[in-house]
Protein backbone atom coordinates (compact mmCIF):
# COMPACT_ATOMS: atom_id res chain seq x y z
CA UNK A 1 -9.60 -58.94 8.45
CA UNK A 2 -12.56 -59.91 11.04
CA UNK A 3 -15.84 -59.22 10.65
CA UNK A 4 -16.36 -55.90 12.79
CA UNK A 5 -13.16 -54.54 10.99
CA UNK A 6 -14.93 -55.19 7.23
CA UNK A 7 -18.38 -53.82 8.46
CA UNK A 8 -16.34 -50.59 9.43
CA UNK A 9 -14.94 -50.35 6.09
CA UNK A 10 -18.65 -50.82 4.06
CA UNK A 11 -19.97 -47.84 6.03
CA UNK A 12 -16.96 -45.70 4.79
CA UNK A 13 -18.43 -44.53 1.34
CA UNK A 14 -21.66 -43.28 2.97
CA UNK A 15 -19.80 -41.34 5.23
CA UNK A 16 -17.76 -39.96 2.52
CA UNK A 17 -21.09 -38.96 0.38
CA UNK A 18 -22.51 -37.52 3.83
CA UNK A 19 -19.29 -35.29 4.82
CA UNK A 20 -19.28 -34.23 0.82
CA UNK A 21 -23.15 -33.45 0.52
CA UNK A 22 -22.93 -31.30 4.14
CA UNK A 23 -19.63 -29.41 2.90
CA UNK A 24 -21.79 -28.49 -0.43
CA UNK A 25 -24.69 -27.44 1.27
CA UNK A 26 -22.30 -25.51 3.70
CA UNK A 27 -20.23 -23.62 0.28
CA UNK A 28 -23.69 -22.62 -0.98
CA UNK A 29 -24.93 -21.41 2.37
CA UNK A 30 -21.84 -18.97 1.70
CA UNK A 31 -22.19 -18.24 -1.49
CA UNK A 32 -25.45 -16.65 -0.67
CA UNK A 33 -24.15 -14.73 2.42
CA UNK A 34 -21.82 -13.02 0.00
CA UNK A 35 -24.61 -12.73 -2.54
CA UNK A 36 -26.68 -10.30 -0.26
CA UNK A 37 -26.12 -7.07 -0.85
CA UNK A 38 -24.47 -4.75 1.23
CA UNK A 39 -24.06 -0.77 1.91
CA UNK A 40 -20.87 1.42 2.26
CA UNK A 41 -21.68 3.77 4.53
CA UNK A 42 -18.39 6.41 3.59
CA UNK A 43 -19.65 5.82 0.35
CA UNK A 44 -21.76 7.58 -2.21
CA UNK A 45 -25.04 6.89 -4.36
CA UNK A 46 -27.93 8.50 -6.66
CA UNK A 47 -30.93 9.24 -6.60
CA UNK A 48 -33.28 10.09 -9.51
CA UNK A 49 -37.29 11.29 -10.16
CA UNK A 50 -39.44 9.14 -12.01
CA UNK A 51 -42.86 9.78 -13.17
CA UNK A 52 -45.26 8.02 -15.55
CA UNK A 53 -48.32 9.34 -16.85
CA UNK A 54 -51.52 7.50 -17.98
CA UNK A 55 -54.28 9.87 -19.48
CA UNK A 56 -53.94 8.79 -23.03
CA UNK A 57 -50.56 8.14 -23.34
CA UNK A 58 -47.39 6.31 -21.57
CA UNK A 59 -45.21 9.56 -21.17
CA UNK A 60 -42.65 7.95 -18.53
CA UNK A 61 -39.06 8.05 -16.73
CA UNK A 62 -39.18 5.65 -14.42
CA UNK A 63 -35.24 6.17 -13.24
CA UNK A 64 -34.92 2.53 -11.68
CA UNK A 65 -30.97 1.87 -11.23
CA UNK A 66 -30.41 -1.06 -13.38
CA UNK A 67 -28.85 -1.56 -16.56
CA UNK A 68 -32.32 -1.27 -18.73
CA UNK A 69 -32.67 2.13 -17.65
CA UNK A 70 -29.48 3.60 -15.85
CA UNK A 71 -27.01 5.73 -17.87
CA UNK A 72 -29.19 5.02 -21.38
CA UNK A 73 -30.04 7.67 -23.63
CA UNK A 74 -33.87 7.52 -22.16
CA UNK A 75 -32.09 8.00 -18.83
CA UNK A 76 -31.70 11.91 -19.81
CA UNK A 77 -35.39 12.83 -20.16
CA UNK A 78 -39.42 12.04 -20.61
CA UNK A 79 -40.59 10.13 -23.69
CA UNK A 80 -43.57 8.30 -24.90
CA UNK A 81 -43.65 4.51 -25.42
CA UNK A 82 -45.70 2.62 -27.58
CA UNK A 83 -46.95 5.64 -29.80
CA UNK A 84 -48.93 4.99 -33.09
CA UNK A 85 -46.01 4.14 -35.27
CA UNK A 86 -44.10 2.10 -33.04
CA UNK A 87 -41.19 4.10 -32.48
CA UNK A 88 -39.65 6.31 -29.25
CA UNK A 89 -40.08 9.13 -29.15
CA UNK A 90 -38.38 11.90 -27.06
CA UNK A 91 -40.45 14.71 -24.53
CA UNK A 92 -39.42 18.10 -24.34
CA UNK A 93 -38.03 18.03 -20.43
CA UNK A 94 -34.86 18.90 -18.02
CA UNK A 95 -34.19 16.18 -15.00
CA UNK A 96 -31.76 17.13 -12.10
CA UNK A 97 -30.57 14.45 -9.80
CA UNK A 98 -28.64 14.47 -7.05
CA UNK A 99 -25.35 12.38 -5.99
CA UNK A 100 -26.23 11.11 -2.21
CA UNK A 101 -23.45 12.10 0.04
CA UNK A 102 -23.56 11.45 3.94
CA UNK A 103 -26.51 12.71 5.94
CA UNK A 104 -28.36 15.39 4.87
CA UNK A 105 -31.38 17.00 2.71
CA UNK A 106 -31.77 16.44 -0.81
CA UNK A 107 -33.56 17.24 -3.94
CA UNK A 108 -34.58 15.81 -7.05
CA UNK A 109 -36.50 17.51 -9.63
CA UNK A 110 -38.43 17.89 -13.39
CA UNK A 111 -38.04 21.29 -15.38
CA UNK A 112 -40.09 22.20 -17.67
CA UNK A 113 -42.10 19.12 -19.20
CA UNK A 114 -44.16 19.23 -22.14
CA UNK A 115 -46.86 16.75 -20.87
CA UNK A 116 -48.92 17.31 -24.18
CA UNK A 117 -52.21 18.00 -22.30
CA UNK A 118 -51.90 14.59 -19.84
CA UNK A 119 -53.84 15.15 -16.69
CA UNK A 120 -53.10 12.10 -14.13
CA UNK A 121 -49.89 10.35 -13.01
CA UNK A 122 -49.95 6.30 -12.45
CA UNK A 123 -46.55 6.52 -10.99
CA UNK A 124 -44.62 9.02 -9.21
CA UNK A 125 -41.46 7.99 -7.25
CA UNK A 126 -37.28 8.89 -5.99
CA UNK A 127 -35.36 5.92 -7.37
CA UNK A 128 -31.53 5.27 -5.71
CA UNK A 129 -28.90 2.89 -6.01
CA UNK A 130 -28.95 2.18 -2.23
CA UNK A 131 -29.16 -1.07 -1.53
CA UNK A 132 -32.36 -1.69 0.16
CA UNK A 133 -30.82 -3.23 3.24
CA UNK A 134 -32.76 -0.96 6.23
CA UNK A 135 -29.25 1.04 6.81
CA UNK A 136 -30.24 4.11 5.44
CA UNK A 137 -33.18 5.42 6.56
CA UNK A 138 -35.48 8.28 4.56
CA UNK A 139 -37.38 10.91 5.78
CA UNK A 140 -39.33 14.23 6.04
CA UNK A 141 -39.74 13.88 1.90
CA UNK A 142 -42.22 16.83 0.32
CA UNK A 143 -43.30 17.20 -3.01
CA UNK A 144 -43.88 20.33 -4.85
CA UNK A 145 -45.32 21.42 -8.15
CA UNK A 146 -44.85 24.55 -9.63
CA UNK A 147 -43.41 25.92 -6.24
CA UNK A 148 -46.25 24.77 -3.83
CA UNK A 149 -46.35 21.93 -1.44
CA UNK A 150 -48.68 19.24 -2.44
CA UNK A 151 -47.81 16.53 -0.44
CA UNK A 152 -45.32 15.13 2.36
CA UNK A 153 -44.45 11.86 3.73
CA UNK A 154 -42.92 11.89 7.33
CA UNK A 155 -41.77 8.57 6.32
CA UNK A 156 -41.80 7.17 2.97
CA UNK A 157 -42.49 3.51 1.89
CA UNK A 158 -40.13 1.76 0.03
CA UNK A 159 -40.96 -0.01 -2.84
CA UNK A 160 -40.37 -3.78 -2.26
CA UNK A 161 -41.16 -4.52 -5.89
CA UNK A 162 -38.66 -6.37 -8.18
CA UNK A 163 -38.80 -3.16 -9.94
CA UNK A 164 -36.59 -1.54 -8.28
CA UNK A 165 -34.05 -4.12 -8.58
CA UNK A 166 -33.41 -4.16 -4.45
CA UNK A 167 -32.61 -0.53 -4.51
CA UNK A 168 -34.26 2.26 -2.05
CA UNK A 169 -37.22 3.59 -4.15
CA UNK A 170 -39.12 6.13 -2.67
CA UNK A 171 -42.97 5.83 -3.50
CA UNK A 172 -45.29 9.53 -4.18
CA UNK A 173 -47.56 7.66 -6.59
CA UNK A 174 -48.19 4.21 -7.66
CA UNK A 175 -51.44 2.75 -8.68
CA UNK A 176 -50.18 -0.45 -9.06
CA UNK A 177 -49.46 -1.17 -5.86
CA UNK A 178 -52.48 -1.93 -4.15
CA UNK A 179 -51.17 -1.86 -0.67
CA UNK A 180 -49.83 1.63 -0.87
CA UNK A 181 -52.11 4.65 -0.26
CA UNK A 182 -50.79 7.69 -1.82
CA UNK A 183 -51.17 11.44 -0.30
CA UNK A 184 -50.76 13.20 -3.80
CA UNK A 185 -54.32 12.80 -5.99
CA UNK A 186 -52.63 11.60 -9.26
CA UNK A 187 -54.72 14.52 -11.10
CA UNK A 188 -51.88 16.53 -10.68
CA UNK A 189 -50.38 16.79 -13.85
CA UNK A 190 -48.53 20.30 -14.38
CA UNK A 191 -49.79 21.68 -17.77
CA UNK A 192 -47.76 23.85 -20.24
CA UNK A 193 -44.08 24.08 -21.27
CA UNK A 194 -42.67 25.91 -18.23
CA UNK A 195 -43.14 24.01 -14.91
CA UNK A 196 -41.51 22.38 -11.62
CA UNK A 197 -41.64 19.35 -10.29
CA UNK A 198 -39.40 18.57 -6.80
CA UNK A 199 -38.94 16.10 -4.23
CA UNK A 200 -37.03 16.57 -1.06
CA UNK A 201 -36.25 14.10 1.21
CA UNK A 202 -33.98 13.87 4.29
CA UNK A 203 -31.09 10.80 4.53
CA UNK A 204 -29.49 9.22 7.56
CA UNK A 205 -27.45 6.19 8.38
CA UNK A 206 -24.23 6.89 7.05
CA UNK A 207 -21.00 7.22 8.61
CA UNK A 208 -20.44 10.89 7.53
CA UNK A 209 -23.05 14.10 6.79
CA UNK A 210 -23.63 16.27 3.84
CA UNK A 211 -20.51 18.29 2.91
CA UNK A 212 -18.08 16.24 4.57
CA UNK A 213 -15.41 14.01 3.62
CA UNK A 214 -16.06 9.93 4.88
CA UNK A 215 -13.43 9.22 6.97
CA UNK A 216 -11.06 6.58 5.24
CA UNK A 217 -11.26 3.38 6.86
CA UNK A 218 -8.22 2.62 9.95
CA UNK A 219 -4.94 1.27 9.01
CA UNK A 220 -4.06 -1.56 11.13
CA UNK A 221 -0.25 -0.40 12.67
CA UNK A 222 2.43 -3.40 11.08
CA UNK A 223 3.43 -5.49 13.32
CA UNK A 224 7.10 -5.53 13.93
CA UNK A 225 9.24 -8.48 12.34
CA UNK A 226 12.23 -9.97 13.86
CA UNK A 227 15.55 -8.96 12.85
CA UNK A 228 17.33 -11.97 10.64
CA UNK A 229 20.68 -13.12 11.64
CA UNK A 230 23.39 -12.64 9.44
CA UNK A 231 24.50 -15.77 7.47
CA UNK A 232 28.04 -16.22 7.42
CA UNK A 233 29.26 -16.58 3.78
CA UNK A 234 31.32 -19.81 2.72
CA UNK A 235 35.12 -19.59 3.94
CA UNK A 236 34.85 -16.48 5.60
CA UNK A 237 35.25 -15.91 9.45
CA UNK A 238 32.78 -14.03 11.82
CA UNK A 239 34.44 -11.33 13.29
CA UNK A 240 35.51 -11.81 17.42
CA UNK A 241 33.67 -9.42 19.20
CA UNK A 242 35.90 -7.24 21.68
CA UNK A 243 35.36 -8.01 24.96
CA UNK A 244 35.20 -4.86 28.01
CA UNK A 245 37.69 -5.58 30.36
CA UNK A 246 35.18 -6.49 32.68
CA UNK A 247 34.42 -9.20 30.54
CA UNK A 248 38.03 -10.22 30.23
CA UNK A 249 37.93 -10.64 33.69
CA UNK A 250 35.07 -12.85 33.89
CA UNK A 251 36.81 -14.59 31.06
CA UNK A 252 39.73 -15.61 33.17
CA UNK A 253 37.24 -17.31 36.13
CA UNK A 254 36.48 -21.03 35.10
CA UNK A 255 32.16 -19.91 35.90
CA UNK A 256 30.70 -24.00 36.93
CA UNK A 257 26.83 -23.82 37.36
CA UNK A 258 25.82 -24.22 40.85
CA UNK A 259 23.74 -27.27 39.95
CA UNK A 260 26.94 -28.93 38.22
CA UNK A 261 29.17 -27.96 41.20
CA UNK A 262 28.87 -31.06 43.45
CA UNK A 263 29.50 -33.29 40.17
CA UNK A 264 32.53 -30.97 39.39
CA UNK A 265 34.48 -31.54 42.64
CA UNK A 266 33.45 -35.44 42.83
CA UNK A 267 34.76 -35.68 39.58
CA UNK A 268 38.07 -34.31 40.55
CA UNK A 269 38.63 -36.47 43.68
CA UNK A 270 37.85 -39.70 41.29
CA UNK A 271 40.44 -38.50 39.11
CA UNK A 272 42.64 -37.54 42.29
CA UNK A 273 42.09 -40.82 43.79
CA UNK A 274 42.69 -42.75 40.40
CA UNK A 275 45.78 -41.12 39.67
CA UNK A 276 47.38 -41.95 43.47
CA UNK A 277 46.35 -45.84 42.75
CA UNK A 278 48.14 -45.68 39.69
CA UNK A 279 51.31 -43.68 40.95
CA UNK A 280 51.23 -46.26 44.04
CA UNK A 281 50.97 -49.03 41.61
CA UNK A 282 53.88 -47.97 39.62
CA UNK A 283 55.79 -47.62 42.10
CA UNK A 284 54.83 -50.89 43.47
CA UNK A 285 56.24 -52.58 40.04
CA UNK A 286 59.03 -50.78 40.17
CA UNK A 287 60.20 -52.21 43.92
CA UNK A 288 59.65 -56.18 42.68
């Protein structure tokens, strides 16, 4: 081995570690692509009010889509947290949310909440399950209380907060947010046992509208296979195919490729030519 050949070979392991460290940083690079999340546009989602109140006490239902909140038993209605013995405690109150399918105008609403005398709201908001992805686009959202409009948002913000787990949340009311200005006054507390609370909003961006059935995704058309052979079986014989009697015809003319033709008929005059030497040549014997 010379010396260029052995300096080739030392520089082999780093290339190895290179090519290994660039196709790891290459699998993670994917990894995270598929880690982003994603929206099905023929498909459907939720969406849910939350409010949270902060005169005296934390009566709350924040309806964020995640697995603290979604589907739990404090999922079904208001309740206060952090009370003076320590323990939950359920609030008289009826929620209605809405499955999001296609286009269209929807509502979410609050029936009848026993607020127990709070006055102001430090949150007010439409939580989804959309993935917060700028696909589907809100709009036109107006809130009413008690049957009269209070306050409308040609287009809402969206809560960017890890709140909301990367989910579409709709803000009305948030004074935690310090960059969001709110058109409701958070005094707005409805009092007694009977009251309404609503949010409608307008949704675009998917594939299909309100009422309608997503069209299912297109079937690619198989492509078409190749018809196998037939195998013939051990010890058995293919059967002869019967020949039209044109074919027998054809079968009966010696057919000699034009390009073989010349070859052919040279061929035949050797032989022609051989077989006079030889006959000449016998009978030449023959005579001495």
């Amino acid at each position: 081995m010379n010396k260029k050949t052995a300096e080739k070979f030392k520089k082999l392991p780093g290339i190895v570690m290179a090519a290994a460290i660039f196709t790891g940083i290459m699998a993670q690079g994917g990894t995270d692509a598929e880690a982003k999340p994603s929206v099905d546009l023929n498909g459907q989602y939720h969406a849910a009010l939350g409010v949270k109140t902060d005169t005296s006490k934390n009566i709350y239902r924040m309806a964020y889509y995640h697995k603290e909140a979604a589907g739990t038993e404090k999922w079904k209605h208001l309740a206060i947290s952090g009370n003076a013995s320590g323990q939950y405690e359920q609030i008289q109150s009826t929620f209605k949310d809405v499955v999001i399918k296609g286009n269209g105008k929807y509502t979410v609403s609050l029936v009848n909440a026993d607020f127990q005398g709070e006055t102001s709201f430090s949150k007010m908001q439409v939580s989804t399950d959309i993935p917060d992805t700028g696909k589907i686009k809100f709009s036109d959202m107006v809130v009413k209380i008690n049957g009269t409009e209070v306050a409308s948002y040609k287009k809402p913000k969206i809560d960017k907060h890890k709140d909301a787990n990367g989910n579409c949340c709709l803000l009305i009311i948030n004074k935690e947010r310090e960059n969001f200005n709110s058109k409701l006054d958070s005094n707005c507390v409805p009092q007694g046992t009977e009251n309404r609370i609503s949010v409608t909003f307008k949704v675009s961006g998917f594939n299909y509208k309100k009422g309608e059935s997503p069209e299912p995704p297109a079937t690619p058309s198989p492509k078409p296979t190749a018809t196998p052979e037939p195998t013939k079986a051990a010890g058995t014989k293919a059967p002869e195919a019967t020949a039209s009697p044109e074919a027998e015809v054809s079968l009966q003319k010696p057919v000699v490729d034009e390009e073989i033709r010349p070859v052919v008929i040279i061929s035949i005059i050797a032989i022609s030519v051989i077989s006079v030497i030889g006959i000449t040549f016998s009978v030449t014997s023959r005579k001495k």
